[in-house]
Protein backbone atom coordinates (compact mmCIF):
# COMPACT_ATOMS: atom_id res chain seq x y z
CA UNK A 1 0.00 0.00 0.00
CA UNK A 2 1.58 3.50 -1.03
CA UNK A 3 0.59 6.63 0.72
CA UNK A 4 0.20 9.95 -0.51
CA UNK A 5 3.28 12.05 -0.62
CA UNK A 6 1.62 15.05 0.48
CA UNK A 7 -0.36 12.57 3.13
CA UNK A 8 2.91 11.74 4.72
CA UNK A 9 4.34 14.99 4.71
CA UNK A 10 1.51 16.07 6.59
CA UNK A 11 1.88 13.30 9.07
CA UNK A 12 5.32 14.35 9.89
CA UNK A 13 4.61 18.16 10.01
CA UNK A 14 2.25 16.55 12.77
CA UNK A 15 4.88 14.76 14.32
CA UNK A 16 7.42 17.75 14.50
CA UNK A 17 4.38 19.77 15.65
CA UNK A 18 3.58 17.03 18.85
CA UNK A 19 8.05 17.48 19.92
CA UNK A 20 7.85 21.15 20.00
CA UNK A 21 4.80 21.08 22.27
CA UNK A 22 6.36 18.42 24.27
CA UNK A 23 9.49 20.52 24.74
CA UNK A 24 7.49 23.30 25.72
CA UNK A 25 6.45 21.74 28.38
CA UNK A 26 9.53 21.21 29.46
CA UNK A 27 11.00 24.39 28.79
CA UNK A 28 8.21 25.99 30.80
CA UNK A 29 8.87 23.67 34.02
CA UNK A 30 12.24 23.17 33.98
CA UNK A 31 15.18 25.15 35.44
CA UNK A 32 17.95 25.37 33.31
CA UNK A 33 21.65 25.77 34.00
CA UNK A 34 24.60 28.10 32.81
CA UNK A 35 25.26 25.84 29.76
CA UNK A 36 21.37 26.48 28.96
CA UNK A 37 20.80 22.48 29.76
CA UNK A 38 18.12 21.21 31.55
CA UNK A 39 18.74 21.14 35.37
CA UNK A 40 17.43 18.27 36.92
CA UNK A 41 19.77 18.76 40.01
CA UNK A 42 17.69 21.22 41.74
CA UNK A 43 14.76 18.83 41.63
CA UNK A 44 12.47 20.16 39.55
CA UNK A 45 8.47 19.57 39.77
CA UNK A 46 6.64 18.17 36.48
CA UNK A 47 2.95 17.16 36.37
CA UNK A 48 3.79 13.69 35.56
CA UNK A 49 -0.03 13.25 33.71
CA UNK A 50 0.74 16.25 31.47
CA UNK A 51 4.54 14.62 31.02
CA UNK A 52 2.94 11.00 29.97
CA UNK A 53 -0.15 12.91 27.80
CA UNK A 54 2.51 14.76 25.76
CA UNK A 55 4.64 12.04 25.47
CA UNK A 56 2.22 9.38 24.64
CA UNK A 57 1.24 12.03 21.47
CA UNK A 58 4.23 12.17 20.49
CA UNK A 59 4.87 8.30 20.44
CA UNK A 60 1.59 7.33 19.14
CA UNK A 61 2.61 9.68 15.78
CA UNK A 62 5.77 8.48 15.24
CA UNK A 63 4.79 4.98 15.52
CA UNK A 64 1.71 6.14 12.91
CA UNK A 65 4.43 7.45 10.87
CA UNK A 66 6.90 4.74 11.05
CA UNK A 67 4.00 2.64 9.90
CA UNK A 68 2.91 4.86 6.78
CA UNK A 69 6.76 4.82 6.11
CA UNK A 70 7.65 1.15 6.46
CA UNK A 71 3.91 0.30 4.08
CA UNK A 72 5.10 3.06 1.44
CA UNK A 73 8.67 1.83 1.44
CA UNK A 74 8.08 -1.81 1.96
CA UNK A 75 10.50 -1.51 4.99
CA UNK A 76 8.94 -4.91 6.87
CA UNK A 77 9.81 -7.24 4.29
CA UNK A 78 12.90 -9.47 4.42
């Protein structure tokens, strides 16, 4: 089965649309240090539902888009 180009583009625009909110929501509960990392020494508080909604968006799309990929390509066969 062979997607749409413009189909999977559009899944992936999702995709890179689902990390940036994700690391948002870091960036707006996180400390960060001189180096401009994330500073997880000073114990920082996350909402761990928010955390595991975000991040179970982003996984769910790229394992949607590793699927479109691997039908279009015929990446699964041996």
């Amino acid at each position: 089965m062979e997607f749409e180009k413009d189909y999977i583009k559009a899944e992936n625009k999702k995709l890179i649309e689902i990390r940036d909110e994700f690391f948002a929501i870091l960036d707006d509960n996180l400390p960060k240090d001189s180096k401009g990392n994330f500073d997880f020494d000073n114990n920082p508080t996350l909402d761990a539902k928010v955390v595991y909604e975000n991040l179970f968006k982003l996984d769910y799309q790229a394992r949607k888009l590793r699927a479109l990929l691997g039908q279009t390509y015929e990446l699964h066969k041996d």
